[in-house]
PDB file of N, CA and C in Angstrom:
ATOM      1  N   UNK A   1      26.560  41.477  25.279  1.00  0.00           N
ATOM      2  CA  UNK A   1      26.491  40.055  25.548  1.00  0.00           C
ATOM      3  C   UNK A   1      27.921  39.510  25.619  1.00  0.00           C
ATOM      4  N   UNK A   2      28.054  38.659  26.794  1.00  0.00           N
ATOM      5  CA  UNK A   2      29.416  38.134  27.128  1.00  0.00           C
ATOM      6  C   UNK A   2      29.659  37.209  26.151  1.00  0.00           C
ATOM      7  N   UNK A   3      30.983  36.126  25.766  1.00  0.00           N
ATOM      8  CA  UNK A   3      31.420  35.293  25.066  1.00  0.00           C
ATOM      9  C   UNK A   3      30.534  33.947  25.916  1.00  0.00           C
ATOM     10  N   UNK A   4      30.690  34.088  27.434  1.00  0.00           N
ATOM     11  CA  UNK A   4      30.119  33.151  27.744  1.00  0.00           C
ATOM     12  C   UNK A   4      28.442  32.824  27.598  1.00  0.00           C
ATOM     13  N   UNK A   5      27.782  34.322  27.777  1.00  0.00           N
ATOM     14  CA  UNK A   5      26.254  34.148  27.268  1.00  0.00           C
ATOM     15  C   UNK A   5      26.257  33.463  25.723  1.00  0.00           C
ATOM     16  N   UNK A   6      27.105  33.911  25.358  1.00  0.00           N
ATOM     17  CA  UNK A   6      27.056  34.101  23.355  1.00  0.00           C
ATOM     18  C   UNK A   6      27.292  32.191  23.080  1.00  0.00           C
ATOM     19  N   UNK A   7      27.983  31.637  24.146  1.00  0.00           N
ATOM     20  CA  UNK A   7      28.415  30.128  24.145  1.00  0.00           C
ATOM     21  C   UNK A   7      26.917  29.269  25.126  1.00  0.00           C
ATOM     22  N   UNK A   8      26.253  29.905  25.956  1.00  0.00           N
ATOM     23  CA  UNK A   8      25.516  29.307  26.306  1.00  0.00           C
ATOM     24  C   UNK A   8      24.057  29.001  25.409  1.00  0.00           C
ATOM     25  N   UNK A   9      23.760  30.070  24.643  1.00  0.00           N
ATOM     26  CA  UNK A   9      22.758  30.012  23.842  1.00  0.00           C
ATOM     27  C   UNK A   9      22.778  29.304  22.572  1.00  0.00           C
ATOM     28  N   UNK A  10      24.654  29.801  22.190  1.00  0.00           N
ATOM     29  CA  UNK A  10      24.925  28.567  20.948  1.00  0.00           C
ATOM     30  C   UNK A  10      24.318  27.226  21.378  1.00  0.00           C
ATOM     31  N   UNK A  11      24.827  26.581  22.861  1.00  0.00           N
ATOM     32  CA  UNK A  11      24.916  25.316  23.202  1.00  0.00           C
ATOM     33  C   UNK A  11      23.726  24.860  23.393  1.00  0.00           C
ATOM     34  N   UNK A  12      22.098  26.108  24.192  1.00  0.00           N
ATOM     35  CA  UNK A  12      21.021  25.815  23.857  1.00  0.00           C
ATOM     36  C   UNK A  12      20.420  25.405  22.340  1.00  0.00           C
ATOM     37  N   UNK A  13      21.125  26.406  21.315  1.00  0.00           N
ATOM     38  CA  UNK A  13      20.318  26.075  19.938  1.00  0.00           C
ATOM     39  C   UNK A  13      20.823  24.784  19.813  1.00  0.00           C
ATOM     40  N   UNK A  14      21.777  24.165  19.564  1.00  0.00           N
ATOM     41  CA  UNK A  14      22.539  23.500  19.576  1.00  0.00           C
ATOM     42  C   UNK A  14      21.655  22.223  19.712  1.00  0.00           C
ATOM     43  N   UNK A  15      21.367  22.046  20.997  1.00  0.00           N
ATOM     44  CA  UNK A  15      20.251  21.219  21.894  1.00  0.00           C
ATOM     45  C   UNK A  15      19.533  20.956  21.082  1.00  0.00           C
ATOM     46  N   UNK A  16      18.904  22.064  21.112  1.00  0.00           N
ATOM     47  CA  UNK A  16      17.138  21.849  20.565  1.00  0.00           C
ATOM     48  C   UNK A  16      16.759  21.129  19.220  1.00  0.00           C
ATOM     49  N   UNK A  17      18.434  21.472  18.109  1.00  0.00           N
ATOM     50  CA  UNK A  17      18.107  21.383  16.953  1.00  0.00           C
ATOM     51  C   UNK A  17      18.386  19.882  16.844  1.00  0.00           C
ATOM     52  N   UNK A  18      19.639  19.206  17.673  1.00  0.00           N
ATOM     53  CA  UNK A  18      19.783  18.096  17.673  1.00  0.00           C
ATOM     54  C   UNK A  18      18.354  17.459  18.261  1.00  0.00           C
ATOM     55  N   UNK A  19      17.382  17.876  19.110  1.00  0.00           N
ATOM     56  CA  UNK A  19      16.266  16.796  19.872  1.00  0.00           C
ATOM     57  C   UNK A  19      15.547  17.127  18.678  1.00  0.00           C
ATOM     58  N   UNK A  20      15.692  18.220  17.363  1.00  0.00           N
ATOM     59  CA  UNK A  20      14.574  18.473  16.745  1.00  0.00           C
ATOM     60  C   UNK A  20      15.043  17.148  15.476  1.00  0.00           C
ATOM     61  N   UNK A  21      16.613  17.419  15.256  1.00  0.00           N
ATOM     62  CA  UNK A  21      16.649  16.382  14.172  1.00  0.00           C
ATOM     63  C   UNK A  21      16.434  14.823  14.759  1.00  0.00           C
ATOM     64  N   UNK A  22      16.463  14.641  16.146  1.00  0.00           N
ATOM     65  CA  UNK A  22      16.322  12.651  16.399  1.00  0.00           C
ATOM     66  C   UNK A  22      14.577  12.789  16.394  1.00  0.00           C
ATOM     67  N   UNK A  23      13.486  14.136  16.597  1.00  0.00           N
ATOM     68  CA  UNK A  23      12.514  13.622  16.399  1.00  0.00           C
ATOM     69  C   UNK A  23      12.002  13.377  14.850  1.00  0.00           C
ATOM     70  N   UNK A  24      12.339  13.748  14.056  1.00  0.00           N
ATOM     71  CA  UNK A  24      12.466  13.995  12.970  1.00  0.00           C
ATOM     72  C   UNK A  24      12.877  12.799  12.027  1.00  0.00           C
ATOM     73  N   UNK A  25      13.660  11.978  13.227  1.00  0.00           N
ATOM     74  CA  UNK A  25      14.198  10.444  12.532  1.00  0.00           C
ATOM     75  C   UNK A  25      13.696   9.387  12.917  1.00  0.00           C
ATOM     76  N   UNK A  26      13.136   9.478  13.969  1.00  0.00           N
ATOM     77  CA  UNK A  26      12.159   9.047  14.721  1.00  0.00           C
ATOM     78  C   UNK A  26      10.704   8.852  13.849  1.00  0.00           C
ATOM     79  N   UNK A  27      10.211   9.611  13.305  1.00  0.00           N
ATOM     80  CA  UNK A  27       9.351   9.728  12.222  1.00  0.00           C
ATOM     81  C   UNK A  27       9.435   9.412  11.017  1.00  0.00           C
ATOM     82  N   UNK A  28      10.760   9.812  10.750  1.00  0.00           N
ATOM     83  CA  UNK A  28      10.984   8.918   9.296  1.00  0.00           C
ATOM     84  C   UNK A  28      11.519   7.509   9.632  1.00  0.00           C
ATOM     85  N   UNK A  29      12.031   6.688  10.697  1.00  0.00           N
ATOM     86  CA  UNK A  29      11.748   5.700  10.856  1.00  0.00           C
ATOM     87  C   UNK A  29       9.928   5.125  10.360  1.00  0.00           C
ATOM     88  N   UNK A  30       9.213   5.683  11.255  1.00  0.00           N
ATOM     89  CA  UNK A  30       7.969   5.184  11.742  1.00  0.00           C
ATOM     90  C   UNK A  30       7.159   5.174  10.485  1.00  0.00           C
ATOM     91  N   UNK A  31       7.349   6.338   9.275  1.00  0.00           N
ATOM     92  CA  UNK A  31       6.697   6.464   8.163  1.00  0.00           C
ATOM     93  C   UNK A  31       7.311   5.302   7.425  1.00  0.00           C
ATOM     94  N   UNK A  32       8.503   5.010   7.709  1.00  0.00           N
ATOM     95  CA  UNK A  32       9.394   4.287   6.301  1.00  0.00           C
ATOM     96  C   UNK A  32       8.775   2.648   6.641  1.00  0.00           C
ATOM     97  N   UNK A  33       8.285   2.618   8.568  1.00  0.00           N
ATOM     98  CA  UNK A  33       8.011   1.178   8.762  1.00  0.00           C
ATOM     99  C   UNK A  33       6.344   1.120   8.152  1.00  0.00           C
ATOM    100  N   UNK A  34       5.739   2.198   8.274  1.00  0.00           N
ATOM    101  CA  UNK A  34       4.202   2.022   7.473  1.00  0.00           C
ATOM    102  C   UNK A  34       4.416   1.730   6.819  1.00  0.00           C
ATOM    103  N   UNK A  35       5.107   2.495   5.703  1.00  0.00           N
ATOM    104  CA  UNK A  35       4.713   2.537   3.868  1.00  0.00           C
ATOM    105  C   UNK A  35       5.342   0.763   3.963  1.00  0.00           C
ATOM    106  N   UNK A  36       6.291   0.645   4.309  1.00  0.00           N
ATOM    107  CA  UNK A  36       6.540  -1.056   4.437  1.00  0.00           C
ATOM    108  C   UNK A  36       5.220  -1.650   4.660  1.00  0.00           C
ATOM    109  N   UNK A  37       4.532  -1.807   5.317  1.00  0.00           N
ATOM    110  CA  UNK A  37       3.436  -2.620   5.454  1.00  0.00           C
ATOM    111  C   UNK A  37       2.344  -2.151   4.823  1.00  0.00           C
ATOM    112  N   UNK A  38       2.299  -0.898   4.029  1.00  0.00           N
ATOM    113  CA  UNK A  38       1.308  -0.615   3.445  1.00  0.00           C
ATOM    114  C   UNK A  38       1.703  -1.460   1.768  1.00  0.00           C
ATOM    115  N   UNK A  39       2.901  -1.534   1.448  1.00  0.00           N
ATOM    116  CA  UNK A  39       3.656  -1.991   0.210  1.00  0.00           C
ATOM    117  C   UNK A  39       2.780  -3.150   0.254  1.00  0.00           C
ATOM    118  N   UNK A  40       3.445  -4.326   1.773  1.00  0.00           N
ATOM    119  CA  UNK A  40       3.116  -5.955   1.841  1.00  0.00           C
ATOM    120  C   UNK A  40       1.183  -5.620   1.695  1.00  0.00           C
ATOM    121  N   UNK A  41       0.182  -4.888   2.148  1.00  0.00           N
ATOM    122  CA  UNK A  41      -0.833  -5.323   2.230  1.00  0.00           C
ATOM    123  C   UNK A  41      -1.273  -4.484   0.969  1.00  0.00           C
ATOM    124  N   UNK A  42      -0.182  -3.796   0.121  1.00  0.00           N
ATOM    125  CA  UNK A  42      -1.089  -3.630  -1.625  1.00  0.00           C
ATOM    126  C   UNK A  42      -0.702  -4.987  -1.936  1.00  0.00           C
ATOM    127  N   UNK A  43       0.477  -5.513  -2.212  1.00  0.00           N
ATOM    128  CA  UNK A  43       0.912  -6.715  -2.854  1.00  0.00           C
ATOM    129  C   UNK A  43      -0.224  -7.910  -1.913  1.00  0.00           C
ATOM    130  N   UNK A  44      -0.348  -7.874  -1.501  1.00  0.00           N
ATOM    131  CA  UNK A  44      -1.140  -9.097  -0.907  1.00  0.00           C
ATOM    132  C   UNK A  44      -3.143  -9.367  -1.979  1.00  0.00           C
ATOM    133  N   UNK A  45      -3.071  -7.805  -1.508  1.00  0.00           N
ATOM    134  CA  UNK A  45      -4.540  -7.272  -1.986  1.00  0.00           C
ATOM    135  C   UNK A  45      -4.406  -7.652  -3.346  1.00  0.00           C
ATOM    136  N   UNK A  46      -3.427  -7.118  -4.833  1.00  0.00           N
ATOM    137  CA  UNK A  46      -3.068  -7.631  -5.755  1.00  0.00           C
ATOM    138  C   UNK A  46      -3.359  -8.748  -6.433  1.00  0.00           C
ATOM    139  N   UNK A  47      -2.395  -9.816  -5.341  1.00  0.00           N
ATOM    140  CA  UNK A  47      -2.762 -11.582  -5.077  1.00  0.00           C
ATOM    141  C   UNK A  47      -4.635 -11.532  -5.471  1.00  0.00           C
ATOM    142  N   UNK A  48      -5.104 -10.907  -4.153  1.00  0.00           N
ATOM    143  CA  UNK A  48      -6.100 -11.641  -4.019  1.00  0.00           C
ATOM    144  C   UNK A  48      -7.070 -10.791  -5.139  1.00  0.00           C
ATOM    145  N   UNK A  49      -6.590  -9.825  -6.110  1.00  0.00           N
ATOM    146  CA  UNK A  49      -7.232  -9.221  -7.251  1.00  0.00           C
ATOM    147  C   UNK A  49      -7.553 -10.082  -7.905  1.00  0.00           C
ATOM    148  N   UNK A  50      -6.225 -10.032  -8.171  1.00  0.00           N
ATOM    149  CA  UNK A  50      -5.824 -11.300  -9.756  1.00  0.00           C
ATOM    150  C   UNK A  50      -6.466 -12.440  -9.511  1.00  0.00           C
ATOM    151  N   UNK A  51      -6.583 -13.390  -8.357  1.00  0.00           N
ATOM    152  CA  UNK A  51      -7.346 -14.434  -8.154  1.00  0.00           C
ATOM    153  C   UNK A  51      -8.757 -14.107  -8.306  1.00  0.00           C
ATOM    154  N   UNK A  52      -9.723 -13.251  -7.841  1.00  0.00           N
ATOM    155  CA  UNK A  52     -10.866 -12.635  -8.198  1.00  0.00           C
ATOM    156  C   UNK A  52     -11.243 -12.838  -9.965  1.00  0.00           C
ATOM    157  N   UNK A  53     -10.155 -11.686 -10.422  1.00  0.00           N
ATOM    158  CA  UNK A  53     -10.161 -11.708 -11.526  1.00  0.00           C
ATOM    159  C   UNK A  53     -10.151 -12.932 -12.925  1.00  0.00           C
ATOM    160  N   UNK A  54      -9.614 -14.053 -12.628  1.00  0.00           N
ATOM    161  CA  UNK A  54      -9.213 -15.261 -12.797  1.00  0.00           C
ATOM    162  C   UNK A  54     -10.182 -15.927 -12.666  1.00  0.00           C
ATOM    163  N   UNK A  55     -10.980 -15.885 -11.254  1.00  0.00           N
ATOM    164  CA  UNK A  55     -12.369 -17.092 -10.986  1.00  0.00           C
ATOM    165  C   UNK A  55     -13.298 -16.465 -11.930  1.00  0.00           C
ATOM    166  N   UNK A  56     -13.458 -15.213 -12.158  1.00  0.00           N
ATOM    167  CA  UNK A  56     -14.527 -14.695 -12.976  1.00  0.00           C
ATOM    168  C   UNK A  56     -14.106 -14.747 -14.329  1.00  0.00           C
ATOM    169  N   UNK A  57     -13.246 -14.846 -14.979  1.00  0.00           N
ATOM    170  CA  UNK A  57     -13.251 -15.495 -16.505  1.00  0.00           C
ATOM    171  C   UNK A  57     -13.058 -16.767 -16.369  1.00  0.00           C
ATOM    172  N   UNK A  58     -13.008 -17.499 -15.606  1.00  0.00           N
ATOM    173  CA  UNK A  58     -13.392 -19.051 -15.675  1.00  0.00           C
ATOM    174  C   UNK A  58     -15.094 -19.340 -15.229  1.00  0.00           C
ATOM    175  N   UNK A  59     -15.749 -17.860 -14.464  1.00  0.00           N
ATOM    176  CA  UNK A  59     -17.096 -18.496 -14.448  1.00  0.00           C
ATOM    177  C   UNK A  59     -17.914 -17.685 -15.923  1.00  0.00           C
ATOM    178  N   UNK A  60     -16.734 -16.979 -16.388  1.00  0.00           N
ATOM    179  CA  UNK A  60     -17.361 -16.112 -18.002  1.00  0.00           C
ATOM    180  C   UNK A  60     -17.696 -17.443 -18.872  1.00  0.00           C
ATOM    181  N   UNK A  61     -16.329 -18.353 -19.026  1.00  0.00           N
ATOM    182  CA  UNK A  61     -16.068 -18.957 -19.687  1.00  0.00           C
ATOM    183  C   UNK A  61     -17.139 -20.296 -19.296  1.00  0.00           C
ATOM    184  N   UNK A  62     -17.749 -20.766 -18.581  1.00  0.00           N
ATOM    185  CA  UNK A  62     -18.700 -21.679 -18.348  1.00  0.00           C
ATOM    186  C   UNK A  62     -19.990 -21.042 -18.784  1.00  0.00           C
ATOM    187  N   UNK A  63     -20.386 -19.968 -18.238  1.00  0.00           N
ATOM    188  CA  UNK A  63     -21.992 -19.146 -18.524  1.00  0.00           C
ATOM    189  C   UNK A  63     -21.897 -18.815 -20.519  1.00  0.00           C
ATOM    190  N   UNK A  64     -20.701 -18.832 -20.869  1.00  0.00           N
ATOM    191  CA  UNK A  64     -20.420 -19.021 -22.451  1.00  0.00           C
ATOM    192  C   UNK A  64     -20.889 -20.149 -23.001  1.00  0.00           C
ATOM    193  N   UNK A  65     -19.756 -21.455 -22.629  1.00  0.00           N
ATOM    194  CA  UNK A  65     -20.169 -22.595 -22.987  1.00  0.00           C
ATOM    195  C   UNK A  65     -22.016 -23.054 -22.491  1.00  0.00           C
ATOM    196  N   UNK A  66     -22.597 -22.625 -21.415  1.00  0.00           N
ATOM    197  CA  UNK A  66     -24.058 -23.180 -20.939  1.00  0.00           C
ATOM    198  C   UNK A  66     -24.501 -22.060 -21.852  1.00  0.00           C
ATOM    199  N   UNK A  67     -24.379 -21.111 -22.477  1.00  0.00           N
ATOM    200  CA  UNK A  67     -25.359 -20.518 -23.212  1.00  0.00           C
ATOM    201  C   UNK A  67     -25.272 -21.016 -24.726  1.00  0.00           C
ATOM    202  N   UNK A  68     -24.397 -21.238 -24.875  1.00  0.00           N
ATOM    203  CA  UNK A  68     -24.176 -21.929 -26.423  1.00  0.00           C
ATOM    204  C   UNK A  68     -24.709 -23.293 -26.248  1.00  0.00           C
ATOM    205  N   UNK A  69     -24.761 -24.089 -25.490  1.00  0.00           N
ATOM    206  CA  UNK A  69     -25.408 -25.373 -25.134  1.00  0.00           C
ATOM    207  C   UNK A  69     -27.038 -25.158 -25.443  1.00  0.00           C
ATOM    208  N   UNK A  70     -27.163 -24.303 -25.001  1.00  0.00           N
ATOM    209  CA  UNK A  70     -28.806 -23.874 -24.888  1.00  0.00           C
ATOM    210  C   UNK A  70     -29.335 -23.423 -26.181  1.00  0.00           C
ATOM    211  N   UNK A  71     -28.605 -22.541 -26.953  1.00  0.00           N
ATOM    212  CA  UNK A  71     -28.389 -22.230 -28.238  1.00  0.00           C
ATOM    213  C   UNK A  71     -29.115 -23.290 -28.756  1.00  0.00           C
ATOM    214  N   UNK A  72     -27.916 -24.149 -28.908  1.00  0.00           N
ATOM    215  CA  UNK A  72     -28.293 -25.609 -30.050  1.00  0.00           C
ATOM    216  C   UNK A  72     -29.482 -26.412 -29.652  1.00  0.00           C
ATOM    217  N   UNK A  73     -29.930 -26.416 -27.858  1.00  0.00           N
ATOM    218  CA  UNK A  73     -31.058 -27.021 -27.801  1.00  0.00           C
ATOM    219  C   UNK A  73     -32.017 -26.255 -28.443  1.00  0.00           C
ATOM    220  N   UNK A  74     -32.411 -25.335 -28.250  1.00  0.00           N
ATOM    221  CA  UNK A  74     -33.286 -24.497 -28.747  1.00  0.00           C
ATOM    222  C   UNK A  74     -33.498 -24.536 -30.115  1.00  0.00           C
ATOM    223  N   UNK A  75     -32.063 -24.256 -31.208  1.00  0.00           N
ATOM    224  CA  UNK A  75     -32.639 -24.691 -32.178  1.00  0.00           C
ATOM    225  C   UNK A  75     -32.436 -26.344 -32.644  1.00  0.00           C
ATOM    226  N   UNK A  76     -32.408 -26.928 -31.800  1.00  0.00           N
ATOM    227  CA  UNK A  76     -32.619 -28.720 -32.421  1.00  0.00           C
ATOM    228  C   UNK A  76     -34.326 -28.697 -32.395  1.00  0.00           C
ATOM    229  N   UNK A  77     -34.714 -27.830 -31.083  1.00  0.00           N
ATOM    230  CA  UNK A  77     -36.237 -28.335 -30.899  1.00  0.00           C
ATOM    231  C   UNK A  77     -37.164 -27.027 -31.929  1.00  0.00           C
ATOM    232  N   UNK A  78     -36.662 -26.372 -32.755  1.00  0.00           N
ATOM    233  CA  UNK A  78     -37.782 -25.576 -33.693  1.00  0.00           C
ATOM    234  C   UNK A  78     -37.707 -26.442 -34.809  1.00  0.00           C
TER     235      UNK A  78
END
């Protein structure tokens, strides 16, 4: 094998490995822009946990007070 074959194949690997590393960044772009929007729509989901979570010990806290209400009617009328 000539110096010049031995330089043409370098310059092929060469090629390939560079189109292999921009696809490669290309992808870790594209993953790094998901997990970004996967981050914003846990944190969002979160929000709307905690608010869930929140309306239902404020409707705990009423079905408490109306059962203790009922309590005392019940025993005013035995």
């Amino acid at each position: 094998m000539t110096i010049d074959e031995r330089l043409d194949r370098l310059t092929d690997r060469h090629e390939a490995l560079t189109q292999s590393v921009e696809m490669l960044l290309a992808t870790a772009r594209e993953q790094s822009r998901e997990i970004q929007e996967q981050s914003r729509q846990i944190h969002e989901h979160s929000q709307q946990i905690t608010e869930v979570m929140e309306a239902a010990a404020r409707l705990l806290h009423v079905a408490q007070i109306h059962e203790q209400r009922l309590t005392r009617i019940e025993g005013s009328e035995q």
